[in-house]
PDB file of N, CA and C in Angstrom:
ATOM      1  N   UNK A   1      -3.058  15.342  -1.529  1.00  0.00           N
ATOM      2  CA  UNK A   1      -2.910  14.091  -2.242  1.00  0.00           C
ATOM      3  C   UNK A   1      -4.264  13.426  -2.384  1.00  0.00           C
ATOM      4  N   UNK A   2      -4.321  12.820  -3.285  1.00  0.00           N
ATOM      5  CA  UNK A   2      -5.730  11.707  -3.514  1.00  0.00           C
ATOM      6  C   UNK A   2      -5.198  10.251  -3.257  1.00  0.00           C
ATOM      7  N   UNK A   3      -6.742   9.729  -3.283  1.00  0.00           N
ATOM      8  CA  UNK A   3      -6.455   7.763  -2.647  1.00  0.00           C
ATOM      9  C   UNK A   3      -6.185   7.330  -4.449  1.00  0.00           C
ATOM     10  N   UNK A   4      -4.928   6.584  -4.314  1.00  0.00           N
ATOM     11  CA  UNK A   4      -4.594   5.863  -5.922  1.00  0.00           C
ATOM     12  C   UNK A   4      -5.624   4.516  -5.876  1.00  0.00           C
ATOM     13  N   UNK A   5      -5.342   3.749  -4.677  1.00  0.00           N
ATOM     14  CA  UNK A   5      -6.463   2.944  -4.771  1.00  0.00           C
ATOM     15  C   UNK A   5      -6.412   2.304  -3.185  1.00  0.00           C
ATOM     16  N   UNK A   6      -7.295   0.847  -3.156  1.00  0.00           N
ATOM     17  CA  UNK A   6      -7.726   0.315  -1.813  1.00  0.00           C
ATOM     18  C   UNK A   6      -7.549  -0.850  -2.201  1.00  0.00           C
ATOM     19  N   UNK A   7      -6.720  -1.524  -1.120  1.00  0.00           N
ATOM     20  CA  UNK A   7      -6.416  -2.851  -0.971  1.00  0.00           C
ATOM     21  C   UNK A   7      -7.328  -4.016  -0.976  1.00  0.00           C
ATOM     22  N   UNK A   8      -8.095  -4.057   0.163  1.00  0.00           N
ATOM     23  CA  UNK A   8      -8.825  -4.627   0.375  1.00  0.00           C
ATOM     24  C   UNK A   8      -9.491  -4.053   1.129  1.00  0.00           C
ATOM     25  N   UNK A   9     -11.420  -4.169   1.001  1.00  0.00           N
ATOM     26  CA  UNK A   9     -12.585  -3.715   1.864  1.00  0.00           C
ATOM     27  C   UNK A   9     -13.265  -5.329   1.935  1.00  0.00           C
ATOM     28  N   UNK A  10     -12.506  -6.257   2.139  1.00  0.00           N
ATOM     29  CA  UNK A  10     -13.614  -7.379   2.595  1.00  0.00           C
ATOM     30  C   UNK A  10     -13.372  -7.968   4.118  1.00  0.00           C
ATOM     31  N   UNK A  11     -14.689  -8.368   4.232  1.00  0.00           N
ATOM     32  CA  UNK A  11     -14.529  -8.809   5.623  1.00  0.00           C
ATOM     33  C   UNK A  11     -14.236  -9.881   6.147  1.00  0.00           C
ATOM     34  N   UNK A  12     -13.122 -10.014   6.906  1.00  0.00           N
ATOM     35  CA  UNK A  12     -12.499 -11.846   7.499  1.00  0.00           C
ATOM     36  C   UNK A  12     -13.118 -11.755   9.011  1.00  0.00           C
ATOM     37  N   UNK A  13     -14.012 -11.560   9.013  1.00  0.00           N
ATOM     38  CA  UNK A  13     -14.370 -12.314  10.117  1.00  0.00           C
ATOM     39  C   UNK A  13     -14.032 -13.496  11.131  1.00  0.00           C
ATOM     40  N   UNK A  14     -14.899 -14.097   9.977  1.00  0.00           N
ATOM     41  CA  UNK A  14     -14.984 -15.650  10.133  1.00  0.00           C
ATOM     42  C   UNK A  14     -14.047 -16.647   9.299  1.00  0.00           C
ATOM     43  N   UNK A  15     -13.215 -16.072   9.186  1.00  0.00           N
ATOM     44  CA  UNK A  15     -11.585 -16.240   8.679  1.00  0.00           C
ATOM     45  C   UNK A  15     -11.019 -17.096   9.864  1.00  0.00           C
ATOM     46  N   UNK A  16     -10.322 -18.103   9.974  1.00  0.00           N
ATOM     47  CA  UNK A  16      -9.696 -19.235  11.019  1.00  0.00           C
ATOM     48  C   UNK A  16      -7.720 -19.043  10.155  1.00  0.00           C
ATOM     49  N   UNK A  17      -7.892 -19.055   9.429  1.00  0.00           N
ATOM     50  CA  UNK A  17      -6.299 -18.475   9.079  1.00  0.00           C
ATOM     51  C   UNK A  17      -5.768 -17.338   8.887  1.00  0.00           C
ATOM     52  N   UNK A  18      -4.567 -16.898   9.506  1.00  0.00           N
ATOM     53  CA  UNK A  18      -3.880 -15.721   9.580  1.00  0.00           C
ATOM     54  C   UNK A  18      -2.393 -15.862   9.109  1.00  0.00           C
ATOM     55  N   UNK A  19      -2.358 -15.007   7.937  1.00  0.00           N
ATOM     56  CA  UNK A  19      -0.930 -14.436   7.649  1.00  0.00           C
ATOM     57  C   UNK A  19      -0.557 -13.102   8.023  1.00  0.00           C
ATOM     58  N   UNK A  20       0.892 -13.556   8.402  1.00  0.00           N
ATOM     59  CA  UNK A  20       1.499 -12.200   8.908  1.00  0.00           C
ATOM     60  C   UNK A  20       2.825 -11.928   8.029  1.00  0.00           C
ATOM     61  N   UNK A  21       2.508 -10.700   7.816  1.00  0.00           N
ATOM     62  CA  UNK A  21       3.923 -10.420   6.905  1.00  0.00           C
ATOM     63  C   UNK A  21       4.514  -9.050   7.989  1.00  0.00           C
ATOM     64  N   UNK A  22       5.314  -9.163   7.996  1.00  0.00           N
ATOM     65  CA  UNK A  22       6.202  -8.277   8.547  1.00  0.00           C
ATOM     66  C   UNK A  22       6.925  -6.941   7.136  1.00  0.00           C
ATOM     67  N   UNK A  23       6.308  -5.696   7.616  1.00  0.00           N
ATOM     68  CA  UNK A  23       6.673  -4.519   6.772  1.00  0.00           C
ATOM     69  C   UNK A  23       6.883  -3.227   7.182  1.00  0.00           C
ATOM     70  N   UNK A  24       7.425  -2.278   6.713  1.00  0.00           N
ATOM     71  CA  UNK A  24       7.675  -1.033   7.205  1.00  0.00           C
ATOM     72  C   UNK A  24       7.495  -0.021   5.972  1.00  0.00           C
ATOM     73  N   UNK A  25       6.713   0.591   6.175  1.00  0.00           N
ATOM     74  CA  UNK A  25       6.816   1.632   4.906  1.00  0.00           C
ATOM     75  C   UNK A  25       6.867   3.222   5.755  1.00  0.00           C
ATOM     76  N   UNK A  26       6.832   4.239   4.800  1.00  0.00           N
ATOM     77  CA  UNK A  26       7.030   5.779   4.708  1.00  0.00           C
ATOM     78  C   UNK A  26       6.938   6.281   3.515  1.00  0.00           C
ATOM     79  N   UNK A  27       6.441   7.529   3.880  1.00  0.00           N
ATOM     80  CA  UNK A  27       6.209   8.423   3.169  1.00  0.00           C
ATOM     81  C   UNK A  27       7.165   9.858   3.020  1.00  0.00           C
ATOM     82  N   UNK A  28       7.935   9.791   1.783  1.00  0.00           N
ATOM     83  CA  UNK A  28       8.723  10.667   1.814  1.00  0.00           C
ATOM     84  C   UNK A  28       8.193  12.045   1.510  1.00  0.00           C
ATOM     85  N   UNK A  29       8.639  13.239   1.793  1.00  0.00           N
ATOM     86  CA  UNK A  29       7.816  14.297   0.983  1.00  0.00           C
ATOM     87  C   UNK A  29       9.452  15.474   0.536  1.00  0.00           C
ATOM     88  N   UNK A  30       9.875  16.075  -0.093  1.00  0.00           N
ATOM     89  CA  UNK A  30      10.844  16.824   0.005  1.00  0.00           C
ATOM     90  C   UNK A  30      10.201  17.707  -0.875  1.00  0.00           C
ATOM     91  N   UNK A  31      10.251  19.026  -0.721  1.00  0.00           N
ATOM     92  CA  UNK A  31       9.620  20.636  -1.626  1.00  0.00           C
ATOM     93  C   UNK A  31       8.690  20.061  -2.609  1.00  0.00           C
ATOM     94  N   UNK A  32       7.258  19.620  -1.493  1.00  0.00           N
ATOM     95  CA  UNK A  32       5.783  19.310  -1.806  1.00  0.00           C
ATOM     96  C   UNK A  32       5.930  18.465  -2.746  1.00  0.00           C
ATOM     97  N   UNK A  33       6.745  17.249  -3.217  1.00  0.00           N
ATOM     98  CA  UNK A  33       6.943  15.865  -3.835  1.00  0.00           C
ATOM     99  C   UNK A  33       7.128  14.831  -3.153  1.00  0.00           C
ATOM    100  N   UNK A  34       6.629  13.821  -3.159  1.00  0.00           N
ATOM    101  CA  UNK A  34       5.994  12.509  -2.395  1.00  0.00           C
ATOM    102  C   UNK A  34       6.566  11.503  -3.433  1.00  0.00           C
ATOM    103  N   UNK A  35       7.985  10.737  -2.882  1.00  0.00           N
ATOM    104  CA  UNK A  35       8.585   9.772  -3.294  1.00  0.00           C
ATOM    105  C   UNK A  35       7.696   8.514  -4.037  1.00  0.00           C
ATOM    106  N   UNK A  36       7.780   8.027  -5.163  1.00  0.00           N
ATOM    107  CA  UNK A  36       7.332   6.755  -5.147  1.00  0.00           C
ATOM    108  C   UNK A  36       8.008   5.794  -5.768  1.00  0.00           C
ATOM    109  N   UNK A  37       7.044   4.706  -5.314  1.00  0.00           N
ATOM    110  CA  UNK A  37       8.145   3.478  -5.630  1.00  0.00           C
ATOM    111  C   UNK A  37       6.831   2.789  -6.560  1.00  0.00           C
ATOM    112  N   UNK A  38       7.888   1.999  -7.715  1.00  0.00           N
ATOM    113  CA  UNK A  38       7.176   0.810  -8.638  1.00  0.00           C
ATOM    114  C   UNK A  38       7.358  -0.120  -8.584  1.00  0.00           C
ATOM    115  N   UNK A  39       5.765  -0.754  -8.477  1.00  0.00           N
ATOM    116  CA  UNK A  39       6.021  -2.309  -7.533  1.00  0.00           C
ATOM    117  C   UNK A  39       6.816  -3.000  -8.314  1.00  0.00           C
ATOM    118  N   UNK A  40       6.719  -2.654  -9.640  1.00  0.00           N
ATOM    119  CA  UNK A  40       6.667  -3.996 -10.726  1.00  0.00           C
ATOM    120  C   UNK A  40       5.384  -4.872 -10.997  1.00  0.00           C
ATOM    121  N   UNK A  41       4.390  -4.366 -10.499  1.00  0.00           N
ATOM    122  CA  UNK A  41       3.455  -4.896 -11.539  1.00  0.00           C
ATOM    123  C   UNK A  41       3.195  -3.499 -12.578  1.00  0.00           C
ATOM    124  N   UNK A  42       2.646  -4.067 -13.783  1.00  0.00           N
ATOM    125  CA  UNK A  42       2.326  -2.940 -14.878  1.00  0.00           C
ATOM    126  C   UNK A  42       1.685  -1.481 -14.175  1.00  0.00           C
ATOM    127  N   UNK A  43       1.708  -0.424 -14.352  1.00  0.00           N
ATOM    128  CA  UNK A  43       0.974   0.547 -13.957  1.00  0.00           C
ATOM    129  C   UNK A  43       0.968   0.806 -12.273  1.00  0.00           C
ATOM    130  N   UNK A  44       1.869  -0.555 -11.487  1.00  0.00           N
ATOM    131  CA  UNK A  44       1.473   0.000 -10.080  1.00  0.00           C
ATOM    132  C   UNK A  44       2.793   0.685  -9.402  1.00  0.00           C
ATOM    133  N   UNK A  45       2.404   2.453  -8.970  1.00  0.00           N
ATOM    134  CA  UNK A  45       2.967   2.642  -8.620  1.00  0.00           C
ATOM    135  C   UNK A  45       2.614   2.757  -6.907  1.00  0.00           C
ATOM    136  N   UNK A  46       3.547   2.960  -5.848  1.00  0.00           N
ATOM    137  CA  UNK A  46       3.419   3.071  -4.309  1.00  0.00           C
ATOM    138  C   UNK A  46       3.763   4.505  -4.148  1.00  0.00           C
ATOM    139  N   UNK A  47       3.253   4.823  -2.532  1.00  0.00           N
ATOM    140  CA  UNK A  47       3.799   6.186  -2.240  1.00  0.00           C
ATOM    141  C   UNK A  47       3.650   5.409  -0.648  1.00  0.00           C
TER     142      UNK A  47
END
């Protein structure tokens, strides 16, 4: 598989607020196919 893309590469350091989201993901694979899901934004799909 290849990287579709990257979330975020910035640095919070010196960041004083924190959000927490609570999530669970997976990765499906069944005869070398890797489930995905569409967020609903245009073009974004998940794996």
């Amino acid at each position: 598989m290849r990287l579709l893309f990257e979330l975020d590469k910035k640095d919070y350091g010196d960041c004083t607020h924190r959000f927490t989201r609570n999530s669970a993901r997976s990765i499906i694979i069944r005869d070398r196919k890797a489930l995905m899901i569409y967020s609903g934004r245009p073009g974004c799909w998940k794996c």
